[in-house]
C-alpha atoms as a PDB file:
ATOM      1  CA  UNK A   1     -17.050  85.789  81.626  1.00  0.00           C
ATOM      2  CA  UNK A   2     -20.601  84.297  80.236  1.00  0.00           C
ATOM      3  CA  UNK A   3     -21.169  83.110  76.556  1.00  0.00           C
ATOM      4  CA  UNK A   4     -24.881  82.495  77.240  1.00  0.00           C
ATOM      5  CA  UNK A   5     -27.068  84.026  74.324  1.00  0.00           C
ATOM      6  CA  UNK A   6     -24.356  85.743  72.295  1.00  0.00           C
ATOM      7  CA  UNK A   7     -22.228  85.014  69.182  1.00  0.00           C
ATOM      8  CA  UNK A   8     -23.240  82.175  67.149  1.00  0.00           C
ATOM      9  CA  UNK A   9     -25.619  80.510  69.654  1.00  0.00           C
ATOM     10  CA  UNK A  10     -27.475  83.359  67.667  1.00  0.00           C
ATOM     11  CA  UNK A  11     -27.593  81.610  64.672  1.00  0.00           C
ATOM     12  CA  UNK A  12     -27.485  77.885  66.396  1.00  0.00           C
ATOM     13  CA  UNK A  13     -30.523  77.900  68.007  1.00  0.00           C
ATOM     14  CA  UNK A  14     -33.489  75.942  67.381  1.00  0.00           C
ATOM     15  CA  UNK A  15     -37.291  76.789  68.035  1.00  0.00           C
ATOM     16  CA  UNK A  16     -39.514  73.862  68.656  1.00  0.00           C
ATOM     17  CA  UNK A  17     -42.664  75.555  67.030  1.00  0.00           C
ATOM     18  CA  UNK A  18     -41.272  76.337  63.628  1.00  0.00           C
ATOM     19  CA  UNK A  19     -42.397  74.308  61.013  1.00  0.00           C
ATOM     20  CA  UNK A  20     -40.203  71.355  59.639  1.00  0.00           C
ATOM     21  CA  UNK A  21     -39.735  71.480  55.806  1.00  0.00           C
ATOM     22  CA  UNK A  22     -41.031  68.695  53.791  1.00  0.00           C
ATOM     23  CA  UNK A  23     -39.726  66.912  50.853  1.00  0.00           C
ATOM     24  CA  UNK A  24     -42.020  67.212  48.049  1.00  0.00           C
ATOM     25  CA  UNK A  25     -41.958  66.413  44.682  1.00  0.00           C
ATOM     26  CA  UNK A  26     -40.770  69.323  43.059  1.00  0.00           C
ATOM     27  CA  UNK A  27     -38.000  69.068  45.461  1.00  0.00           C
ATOM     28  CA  UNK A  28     -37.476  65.327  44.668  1.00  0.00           C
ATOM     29  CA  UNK A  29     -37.003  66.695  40.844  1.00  0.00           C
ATOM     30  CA  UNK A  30     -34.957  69.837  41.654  1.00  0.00           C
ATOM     31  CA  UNK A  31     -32.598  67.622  43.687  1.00  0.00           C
ATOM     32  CA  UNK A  32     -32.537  65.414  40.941  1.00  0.00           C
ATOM     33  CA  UNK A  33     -31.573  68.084  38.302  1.00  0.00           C
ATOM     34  CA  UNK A  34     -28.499  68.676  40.149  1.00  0.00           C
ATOM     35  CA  UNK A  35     -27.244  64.965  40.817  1.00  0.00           C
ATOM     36  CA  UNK A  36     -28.318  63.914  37.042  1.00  0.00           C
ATOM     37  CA  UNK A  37     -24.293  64.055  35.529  1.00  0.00           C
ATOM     38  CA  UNK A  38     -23.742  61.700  38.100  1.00  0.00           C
ATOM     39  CA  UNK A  39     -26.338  59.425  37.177  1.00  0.00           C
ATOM     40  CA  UNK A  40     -23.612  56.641  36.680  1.00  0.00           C
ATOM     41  CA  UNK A  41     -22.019  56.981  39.828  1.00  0.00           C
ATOM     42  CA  UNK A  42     -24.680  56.988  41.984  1.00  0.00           C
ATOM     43  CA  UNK A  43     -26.140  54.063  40.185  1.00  0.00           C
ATOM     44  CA  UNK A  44     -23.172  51.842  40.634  1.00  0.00           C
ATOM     45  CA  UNK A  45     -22.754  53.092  44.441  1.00  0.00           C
ATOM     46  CA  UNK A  46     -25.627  51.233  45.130  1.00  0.00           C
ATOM     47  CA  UNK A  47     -25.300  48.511  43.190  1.00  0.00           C
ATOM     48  CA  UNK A  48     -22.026  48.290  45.045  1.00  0.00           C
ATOM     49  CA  UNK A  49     -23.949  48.559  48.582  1.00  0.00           C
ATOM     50  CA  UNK A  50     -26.183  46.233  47.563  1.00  0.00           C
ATOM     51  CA  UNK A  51     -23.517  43.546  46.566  1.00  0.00           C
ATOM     52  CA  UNK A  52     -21.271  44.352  49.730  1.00  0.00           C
ATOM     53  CA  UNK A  53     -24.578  43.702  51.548  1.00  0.00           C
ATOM     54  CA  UNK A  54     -25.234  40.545  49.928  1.00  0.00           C
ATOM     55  CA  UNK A  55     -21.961  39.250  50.208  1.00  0.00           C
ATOM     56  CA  UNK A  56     -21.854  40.136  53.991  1.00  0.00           C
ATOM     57  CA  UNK A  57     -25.244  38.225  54.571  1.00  0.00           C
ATOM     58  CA  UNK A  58     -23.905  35.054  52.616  1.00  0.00           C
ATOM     59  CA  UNK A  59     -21.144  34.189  54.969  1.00  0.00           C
ATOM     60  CA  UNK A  60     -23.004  33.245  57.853  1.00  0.00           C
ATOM     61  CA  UNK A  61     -25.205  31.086  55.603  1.00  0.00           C
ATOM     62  CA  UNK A  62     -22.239  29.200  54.172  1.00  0.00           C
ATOM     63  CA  UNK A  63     -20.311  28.900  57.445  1.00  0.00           C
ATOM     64  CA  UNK A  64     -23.695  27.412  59.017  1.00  0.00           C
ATOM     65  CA  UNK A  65     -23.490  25.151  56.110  1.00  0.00           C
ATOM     66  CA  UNK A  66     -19.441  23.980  56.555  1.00  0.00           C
ATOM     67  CA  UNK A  67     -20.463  23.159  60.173  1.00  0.00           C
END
């Protein structure tokens, strides 16, 4: 029994030559029509990331300092 070339290796496969799509600006704003009710959100996501990230770099400092 082979599976070689059939089903959804049909739909799977990838061609080296085809172009890759690039992100242009009236992407960038199309994207952004879609994500701008959750304006809020996102926004304090990564103000959360960024304080997690903060926080996370700031305990080595202060245990370097207690030592």
């Amino acid at each position: 029994m082979s599976f070689h070339g059939g089903g959804w290796w049909a739909y799977i496969s990838h061609d080296e030559k085809q172009e890759k799509p690039g992100v242009s600006r009236e992407l960038m704003l199309r994207v952004w029509q879609f994500a701008r009710p959750y304006k809020q959100k996102i926004v304090g996501l990564l103000i959360t990331i960024l304080l997690i990230t903060g926080l996370t770099l700031l305990s080595p400092l202060l245990l370097r300092q207690m030592i």
